[in-house]
N, C-alpha and C. Protein backbone atom coordinates (compact mmCIF):
# COMPACT_ATOMS: atom_id res chain seq x y z
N UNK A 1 60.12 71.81 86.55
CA UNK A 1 59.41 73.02 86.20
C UNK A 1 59.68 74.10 87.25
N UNK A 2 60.63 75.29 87.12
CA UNK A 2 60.90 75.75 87.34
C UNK A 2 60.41 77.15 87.29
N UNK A 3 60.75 78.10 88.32
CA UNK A 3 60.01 79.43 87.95
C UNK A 3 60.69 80.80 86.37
N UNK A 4 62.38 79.76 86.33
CA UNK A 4 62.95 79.99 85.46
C UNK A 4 62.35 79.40 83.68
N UNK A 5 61.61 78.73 83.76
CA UNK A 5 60.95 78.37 82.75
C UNK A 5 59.64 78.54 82.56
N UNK A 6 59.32 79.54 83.44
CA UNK A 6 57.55 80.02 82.92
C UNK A 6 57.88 81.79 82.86
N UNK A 7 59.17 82.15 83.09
CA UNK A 7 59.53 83.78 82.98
C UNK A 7 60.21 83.57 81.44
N UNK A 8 60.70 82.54 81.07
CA UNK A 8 61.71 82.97 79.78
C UNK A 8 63.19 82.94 80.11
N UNK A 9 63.67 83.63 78.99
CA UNK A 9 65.32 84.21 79.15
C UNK A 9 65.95 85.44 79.83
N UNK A 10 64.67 86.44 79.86
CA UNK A 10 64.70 87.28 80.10
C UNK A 10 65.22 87.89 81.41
N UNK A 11 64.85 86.97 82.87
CA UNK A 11 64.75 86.75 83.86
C UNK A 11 65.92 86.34 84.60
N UNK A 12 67.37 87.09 85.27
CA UNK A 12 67.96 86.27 86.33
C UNK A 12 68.01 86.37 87.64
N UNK A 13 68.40 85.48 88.18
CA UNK A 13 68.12 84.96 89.78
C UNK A 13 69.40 85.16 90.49
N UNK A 14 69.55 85.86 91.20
CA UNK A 14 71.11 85.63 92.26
C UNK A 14 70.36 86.19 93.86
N UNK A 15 71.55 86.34 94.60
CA UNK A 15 71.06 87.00 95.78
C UNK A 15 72.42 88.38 95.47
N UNK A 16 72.13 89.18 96.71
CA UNK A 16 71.97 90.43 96.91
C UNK A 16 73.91 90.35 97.02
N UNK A 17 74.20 89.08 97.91
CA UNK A 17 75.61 89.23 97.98
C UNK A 17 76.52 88.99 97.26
N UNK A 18 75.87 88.10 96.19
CA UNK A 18 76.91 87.98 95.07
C UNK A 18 76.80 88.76 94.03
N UNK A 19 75.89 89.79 94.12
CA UNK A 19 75.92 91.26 93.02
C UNK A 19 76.80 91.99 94.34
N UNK A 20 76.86 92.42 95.46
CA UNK A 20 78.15 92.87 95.63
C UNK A 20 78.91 92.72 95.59
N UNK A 21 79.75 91.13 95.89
CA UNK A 21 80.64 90.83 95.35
C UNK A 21 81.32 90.82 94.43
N UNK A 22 80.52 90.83 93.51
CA UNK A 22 80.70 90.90 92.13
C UNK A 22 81.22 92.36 91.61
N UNK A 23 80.47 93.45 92.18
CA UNK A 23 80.82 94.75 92.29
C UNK A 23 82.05 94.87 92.58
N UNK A 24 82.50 94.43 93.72
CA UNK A 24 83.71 94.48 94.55
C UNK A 24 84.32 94.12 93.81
N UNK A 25 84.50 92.77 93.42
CA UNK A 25 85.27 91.88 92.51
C UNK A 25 86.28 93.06 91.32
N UNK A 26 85.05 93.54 90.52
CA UNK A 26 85.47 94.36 89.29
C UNK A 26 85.55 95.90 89.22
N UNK A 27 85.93 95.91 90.97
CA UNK A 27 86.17 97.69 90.98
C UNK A 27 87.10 97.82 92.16
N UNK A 28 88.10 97.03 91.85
CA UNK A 28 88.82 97.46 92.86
C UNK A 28 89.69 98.66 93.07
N UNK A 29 89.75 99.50 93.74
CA UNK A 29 90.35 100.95 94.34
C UNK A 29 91.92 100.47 94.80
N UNK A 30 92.96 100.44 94.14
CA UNK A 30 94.49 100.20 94.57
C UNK A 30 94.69 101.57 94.90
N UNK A 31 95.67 101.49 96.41
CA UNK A 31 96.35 102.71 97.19
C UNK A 31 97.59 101.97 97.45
N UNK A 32 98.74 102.28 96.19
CA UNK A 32 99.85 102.07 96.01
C UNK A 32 100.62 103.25 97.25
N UNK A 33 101.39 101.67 98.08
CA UNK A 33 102.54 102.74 98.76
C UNK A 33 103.67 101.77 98.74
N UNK A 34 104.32 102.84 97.60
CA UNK A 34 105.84 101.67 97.52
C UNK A 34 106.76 103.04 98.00
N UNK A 35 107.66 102.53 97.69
CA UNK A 35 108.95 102.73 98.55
C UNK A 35 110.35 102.42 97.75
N UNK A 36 110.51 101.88 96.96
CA UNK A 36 111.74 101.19 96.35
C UNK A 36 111.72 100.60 94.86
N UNK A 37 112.58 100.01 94.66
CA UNK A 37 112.62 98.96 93.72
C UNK A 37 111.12 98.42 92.96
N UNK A 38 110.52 98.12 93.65
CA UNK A 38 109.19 96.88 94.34
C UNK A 38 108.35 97.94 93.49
N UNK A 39 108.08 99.51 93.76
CA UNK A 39 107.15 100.55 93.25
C UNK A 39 107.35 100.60 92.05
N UNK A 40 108.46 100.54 91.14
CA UNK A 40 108.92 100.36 89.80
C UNK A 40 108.10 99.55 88.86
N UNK A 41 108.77 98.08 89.68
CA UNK A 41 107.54 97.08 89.08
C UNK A 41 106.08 97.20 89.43
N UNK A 42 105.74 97.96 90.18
CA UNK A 42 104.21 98.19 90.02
C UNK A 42 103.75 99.38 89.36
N UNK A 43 104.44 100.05 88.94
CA UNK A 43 104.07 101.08 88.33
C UNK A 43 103.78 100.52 85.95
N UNK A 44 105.23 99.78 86.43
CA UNK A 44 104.78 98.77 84.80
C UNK A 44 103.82 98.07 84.82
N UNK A 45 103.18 97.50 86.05
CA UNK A 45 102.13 96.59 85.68
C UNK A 45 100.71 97.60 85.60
N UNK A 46 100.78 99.43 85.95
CA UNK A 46 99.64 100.07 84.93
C UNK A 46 100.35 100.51 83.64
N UNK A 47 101.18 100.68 83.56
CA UNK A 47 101.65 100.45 81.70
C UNK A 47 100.91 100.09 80.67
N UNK A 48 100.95 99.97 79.56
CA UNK A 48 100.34 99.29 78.72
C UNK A 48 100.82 97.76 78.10
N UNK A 49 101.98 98.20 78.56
CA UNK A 49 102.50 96.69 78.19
C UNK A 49 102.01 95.46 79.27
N UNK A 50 101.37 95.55 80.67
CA UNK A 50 100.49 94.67 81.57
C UNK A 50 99.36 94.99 81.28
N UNK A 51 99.23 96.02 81.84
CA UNK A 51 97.39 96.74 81.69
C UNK A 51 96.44 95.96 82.61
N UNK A 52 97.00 96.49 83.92
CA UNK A 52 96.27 96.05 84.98
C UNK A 52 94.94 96.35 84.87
N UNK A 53 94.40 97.45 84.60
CA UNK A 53 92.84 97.95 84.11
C UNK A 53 91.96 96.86 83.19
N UNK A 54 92.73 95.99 82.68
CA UNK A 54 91.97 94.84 82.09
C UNK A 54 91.00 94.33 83.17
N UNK A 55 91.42 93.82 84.72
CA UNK A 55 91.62 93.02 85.13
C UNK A 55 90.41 93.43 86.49
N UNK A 56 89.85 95.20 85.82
CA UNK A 56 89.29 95.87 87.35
C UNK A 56 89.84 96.78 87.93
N UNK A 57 91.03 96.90 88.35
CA UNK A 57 91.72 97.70 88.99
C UNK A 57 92.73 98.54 88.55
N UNK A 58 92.09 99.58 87.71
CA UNK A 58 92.76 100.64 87.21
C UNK A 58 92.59 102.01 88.09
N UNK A 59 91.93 102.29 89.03
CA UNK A 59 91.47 103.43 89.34
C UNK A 59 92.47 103.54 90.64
N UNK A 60 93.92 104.32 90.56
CA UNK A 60 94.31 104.07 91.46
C UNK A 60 94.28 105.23 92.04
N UNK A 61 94.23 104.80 93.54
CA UNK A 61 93.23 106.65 94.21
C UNK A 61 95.00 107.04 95.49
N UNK A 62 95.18 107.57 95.52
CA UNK A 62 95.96 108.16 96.39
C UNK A 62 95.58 109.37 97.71
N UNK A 63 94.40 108.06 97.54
CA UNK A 63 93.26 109.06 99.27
C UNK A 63 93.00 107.61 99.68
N UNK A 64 93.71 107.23 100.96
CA UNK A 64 93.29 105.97 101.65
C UNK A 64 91.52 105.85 101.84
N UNK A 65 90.79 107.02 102.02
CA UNK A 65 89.38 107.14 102.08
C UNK A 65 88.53 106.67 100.91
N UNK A 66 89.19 106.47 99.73
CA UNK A 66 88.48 106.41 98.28
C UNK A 66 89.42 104.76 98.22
N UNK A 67 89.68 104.62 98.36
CA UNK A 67 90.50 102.73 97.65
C UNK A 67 89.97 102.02 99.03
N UNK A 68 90.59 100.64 98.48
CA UNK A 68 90.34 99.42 99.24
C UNK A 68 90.76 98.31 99.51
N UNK A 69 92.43 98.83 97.99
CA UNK A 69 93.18 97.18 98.42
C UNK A 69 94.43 98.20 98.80
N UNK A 70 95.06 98.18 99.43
CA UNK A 70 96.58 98.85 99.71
C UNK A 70 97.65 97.94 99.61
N UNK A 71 98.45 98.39 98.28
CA UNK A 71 99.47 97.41 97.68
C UNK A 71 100.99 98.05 98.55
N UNK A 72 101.30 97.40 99.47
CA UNK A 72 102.93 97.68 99.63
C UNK A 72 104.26 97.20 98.82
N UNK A 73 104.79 98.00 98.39
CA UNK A 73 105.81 97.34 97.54
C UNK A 73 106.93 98.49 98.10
N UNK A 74 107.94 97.65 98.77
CA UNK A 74 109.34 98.01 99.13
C UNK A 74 109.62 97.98 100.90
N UNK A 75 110.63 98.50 101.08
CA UNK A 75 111.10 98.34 102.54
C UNK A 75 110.33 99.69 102.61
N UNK A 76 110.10 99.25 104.18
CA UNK A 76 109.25 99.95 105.22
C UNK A 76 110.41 100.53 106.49
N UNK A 77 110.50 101.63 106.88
CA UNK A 77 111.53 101.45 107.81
C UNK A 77 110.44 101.95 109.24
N UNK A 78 111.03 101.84 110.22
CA UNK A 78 110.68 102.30 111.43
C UNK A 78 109.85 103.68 111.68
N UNK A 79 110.31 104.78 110.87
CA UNK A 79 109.81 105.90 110.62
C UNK A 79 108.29 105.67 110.05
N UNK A 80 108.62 105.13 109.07
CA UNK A 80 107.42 104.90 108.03
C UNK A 80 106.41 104.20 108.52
N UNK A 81 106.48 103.29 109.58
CA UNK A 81 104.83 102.34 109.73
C UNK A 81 104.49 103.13 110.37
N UNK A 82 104.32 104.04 111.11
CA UNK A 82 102.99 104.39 112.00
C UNK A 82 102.12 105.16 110.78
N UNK A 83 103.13 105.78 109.24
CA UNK A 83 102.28 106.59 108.13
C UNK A 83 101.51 105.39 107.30
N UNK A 84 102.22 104.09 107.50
CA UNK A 84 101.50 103.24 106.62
C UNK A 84 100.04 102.53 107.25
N UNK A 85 100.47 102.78 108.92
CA UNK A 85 99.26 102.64 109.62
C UNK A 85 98.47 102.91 109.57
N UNK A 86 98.36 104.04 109.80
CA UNK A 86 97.80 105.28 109.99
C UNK A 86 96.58 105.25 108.50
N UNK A 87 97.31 104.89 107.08
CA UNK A 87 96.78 105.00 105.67
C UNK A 87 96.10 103.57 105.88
N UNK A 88 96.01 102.58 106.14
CA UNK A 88 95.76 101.81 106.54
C UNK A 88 94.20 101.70 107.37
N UNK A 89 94.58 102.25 108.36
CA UNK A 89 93.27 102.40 109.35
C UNK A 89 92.10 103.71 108.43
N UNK A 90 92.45 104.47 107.62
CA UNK A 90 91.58 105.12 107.25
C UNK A 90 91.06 104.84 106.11
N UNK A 91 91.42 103.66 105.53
CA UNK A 91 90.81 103.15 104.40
C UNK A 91 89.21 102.33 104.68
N UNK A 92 88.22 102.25 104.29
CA UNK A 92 86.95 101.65 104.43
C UNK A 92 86.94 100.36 104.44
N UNK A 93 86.65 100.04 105.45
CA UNK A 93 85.89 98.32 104.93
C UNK A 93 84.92 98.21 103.85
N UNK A 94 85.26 96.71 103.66
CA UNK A 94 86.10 96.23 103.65
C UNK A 94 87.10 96.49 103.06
N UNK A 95 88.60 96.07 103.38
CA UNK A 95 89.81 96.44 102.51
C UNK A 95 90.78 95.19 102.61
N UNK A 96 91.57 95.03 101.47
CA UNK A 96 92.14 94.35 101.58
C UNK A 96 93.87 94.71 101.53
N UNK A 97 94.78 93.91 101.44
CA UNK A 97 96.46 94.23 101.46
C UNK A 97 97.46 93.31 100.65
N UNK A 98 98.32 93.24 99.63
CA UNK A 98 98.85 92.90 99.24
C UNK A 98 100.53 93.57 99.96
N UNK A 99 101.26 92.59 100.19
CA UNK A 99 103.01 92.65 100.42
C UNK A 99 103.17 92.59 99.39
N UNK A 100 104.16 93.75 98.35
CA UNK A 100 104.54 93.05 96.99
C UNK A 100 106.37 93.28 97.48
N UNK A 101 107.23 91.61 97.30
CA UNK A 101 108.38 92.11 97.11
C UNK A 101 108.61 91.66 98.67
N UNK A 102 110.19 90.77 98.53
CA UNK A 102 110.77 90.55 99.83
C UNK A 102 111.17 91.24 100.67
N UNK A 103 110.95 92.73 100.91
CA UNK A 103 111.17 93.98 101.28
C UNK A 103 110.08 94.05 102.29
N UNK A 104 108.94 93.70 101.84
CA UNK A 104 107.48 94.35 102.15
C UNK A 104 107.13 92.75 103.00
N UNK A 105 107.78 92.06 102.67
CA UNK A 105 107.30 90.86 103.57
C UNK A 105 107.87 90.27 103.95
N UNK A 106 109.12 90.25 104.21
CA UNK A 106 110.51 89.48 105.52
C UNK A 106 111.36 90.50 105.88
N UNK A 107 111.34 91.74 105.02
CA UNK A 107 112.25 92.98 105.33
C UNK A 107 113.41 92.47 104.61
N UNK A 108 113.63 91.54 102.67
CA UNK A 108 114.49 91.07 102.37
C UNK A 108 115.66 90.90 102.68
N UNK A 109 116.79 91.73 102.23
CA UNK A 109 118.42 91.45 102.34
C UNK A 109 118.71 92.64 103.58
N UNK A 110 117.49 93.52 104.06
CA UNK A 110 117.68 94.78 104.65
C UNK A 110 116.99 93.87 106.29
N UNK A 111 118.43 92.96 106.64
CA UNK A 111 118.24 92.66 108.32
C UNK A 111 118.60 93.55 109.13
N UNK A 112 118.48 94.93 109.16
CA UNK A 112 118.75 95.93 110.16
C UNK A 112 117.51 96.31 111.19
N UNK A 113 117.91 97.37 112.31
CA UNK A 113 116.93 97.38 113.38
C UNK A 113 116.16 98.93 112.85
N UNK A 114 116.38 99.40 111.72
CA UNK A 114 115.53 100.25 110.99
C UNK A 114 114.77 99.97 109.97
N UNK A 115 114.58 98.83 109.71
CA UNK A 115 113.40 98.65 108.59
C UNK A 115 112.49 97.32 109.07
N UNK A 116 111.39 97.15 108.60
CA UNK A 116 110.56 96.24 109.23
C UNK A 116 110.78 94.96 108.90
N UNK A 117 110.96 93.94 109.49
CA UNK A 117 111.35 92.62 109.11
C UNK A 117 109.53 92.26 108.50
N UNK A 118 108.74 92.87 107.76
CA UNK A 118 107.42 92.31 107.10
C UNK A 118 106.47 93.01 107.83
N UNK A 119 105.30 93.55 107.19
CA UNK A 119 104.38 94.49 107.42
C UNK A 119 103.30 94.00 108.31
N UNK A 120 103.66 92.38 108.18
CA UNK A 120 102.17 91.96 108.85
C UNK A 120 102.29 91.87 109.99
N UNK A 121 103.31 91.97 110.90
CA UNK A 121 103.75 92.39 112.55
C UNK A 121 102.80 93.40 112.46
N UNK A 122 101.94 94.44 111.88
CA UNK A 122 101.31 95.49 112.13
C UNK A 122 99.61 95.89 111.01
N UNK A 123 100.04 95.16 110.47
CA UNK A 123 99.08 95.10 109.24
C UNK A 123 98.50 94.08 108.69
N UNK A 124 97.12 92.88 108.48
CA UNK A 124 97.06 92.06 108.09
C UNK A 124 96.95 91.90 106.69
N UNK A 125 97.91 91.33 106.27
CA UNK A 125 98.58 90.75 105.23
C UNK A 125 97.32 90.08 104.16
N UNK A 126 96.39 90.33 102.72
CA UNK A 126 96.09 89.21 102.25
C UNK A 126 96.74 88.18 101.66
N UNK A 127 97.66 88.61 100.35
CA UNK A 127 98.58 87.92 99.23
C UNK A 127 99.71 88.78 99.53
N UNK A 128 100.61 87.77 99.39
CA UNK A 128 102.24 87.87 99.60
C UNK A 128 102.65 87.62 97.99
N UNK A 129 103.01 88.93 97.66
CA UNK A 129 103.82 88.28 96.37
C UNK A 129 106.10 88.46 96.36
N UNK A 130 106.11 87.21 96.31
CA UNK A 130 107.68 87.13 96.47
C UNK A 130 108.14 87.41 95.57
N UNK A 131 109.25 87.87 95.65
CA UNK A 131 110.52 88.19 94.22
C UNK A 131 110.83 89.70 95.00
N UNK A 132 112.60 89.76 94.31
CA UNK A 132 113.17 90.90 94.37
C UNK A 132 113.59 91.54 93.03
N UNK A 133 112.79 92.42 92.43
CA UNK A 133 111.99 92.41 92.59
C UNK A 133 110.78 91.93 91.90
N UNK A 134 109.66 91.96 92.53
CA UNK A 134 108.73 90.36 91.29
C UNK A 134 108.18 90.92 90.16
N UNK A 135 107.74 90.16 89.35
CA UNK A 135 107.58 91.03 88.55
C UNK A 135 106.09 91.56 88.05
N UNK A 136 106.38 92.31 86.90
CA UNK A 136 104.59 92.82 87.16
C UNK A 136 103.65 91.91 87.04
N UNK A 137 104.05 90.55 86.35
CA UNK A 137 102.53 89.50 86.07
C UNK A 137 102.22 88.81 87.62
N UNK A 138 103.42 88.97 88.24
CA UNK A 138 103.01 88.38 89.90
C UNK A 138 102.41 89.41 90.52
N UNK A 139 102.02 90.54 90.43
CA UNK A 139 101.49 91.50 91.04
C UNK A 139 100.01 91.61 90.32
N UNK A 140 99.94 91.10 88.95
CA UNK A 140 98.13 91.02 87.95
C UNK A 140 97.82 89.86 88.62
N UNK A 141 98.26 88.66 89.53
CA UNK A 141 98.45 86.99 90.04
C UNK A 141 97.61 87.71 91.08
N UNK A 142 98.07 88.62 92.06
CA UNK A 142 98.16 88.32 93.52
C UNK A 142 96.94 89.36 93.52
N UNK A 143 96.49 90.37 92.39
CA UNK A 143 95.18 91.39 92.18
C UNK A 143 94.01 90.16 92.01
N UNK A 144 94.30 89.07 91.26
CA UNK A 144 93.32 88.17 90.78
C UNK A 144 93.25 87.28 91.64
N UNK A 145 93.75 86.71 92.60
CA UNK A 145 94.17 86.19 94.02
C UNK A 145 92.77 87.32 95.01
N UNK A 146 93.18 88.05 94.78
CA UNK A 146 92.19 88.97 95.85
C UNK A 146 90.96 88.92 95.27
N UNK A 147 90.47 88.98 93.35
CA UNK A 147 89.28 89.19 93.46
C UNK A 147 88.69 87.73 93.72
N UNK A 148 89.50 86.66 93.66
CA UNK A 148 89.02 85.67 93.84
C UNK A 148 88.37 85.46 94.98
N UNK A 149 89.21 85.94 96.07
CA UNK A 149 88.83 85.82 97.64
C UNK A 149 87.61 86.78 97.74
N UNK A 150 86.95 87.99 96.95
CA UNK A 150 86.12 88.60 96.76
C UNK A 150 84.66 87.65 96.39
N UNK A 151 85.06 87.15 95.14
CA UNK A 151 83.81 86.52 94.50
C UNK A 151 83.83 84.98 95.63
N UNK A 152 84.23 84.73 95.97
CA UNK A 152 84.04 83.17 96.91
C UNK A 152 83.34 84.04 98.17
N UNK A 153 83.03 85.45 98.69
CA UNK A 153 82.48 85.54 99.55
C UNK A 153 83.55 85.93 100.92
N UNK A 154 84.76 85.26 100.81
CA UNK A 154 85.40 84.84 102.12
C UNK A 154 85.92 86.68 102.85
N UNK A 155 85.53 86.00 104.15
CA UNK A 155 86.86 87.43 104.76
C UNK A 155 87.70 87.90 104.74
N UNK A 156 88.02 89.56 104.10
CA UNK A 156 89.97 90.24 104.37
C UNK A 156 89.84 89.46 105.64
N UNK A 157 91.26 89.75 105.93
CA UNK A 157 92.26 89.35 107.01
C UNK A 157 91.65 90.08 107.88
N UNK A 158 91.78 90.49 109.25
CA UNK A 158 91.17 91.49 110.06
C UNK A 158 90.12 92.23 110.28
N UNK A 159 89.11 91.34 109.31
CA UNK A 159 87.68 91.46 109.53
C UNK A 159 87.12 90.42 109.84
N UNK A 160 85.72 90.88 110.69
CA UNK A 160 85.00 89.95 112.15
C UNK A 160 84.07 89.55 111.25
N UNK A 161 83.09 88.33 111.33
CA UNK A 161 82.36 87.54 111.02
C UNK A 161 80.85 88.41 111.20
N UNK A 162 81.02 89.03 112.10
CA UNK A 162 80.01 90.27 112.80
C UNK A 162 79.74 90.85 111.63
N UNK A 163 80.92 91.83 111.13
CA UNK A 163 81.15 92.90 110.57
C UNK A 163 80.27 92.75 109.06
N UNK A 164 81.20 91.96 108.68
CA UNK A 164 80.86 91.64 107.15
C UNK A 164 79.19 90.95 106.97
N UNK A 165 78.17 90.21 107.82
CA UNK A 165 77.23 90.25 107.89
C UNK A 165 76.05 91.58 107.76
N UNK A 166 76.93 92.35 108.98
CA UNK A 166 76.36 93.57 108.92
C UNK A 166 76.00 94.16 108.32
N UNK A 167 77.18 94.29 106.95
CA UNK A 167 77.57 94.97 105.65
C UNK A 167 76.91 94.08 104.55
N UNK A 168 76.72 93.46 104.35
CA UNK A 168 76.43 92.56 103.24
C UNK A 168 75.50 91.59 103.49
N UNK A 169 74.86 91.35 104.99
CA UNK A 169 74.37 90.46 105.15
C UNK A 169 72.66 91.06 104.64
């Protein structure tokens, strides 16, 4: 006998963090910065033929201040990380990061001393999605990969145990 059976149907029970989560989960803010090849295929997976917006994450903001997952897709060269940094650090916690594309996460077939051999030397990395370039259902994989890590509660990469209490606790 439960307090759920003297209220009815009417009545549900959660705590406070798994309605944000949950929030989080189904509103995610993508701040696409591709670069190559890699941006192509992410640009089909908002198409209609993927329809990433099924999935939560249609609202893609191109103000690091307004999003929260920052999708890299393509080579990064030397020039470019301190701008991807930079978009990076001004995005809100929590945030998360997807590498899309062997470009964005070993510095693929491009072994030169101008492009980044992988972003996470500077950036912590959540989901790595591989392929040259991969294609759009591995990029709806590695969005559902993140809200997963959302709804389980767990920490982005480069956030403190502190922090996220703070915020949600």
């Amino acid at each position: 006998m439960g307090l759920e059976s003297k209220l009815g149907d009417n009545i549900l029970t959660t705590t406070v963090n798994k309605i944000v989560n949950w929030g989080r989960k189904n509103s995610l803010w993508p701040m696409p910065f591709g670069t190559a090849c890699c941006a192509i295929e992410m640009m089909a997976t908002l198409a209609a033929k993927f329809d990433l917006s099924r999935f939560g994450a249609e609202a893609i903001r191109f103000s690091p201040r307004q999003s929260d997952l920052l999708i890299v897709a393509g080579r990064i060269s030397l020039k470019m990380m301190p701008v991807l940094k930079k978009i990076y650090d001004q995005m809100p916690e929590p945030k998360w990061v997807i590498s899309m594309g062997a470009c964005a996460s070993c510095g693929g077939v491009f072994d030169t001393y101008t492009l980044i051999q992988g972003v996470d030397q500077f950036i912590p990395v959540d989901v790595y999605v591989p392929g040259c370039p991969p294609r759009p259902e591995d990029l709806i994989d590695a969005v559902m990969q993140i809200q997963g890590t959302i709804d389980r509660g767990e920490h982005p990469k480069g956030w403190g145990a502190g922090e996220i209490s703070a915020v949600a606790g």
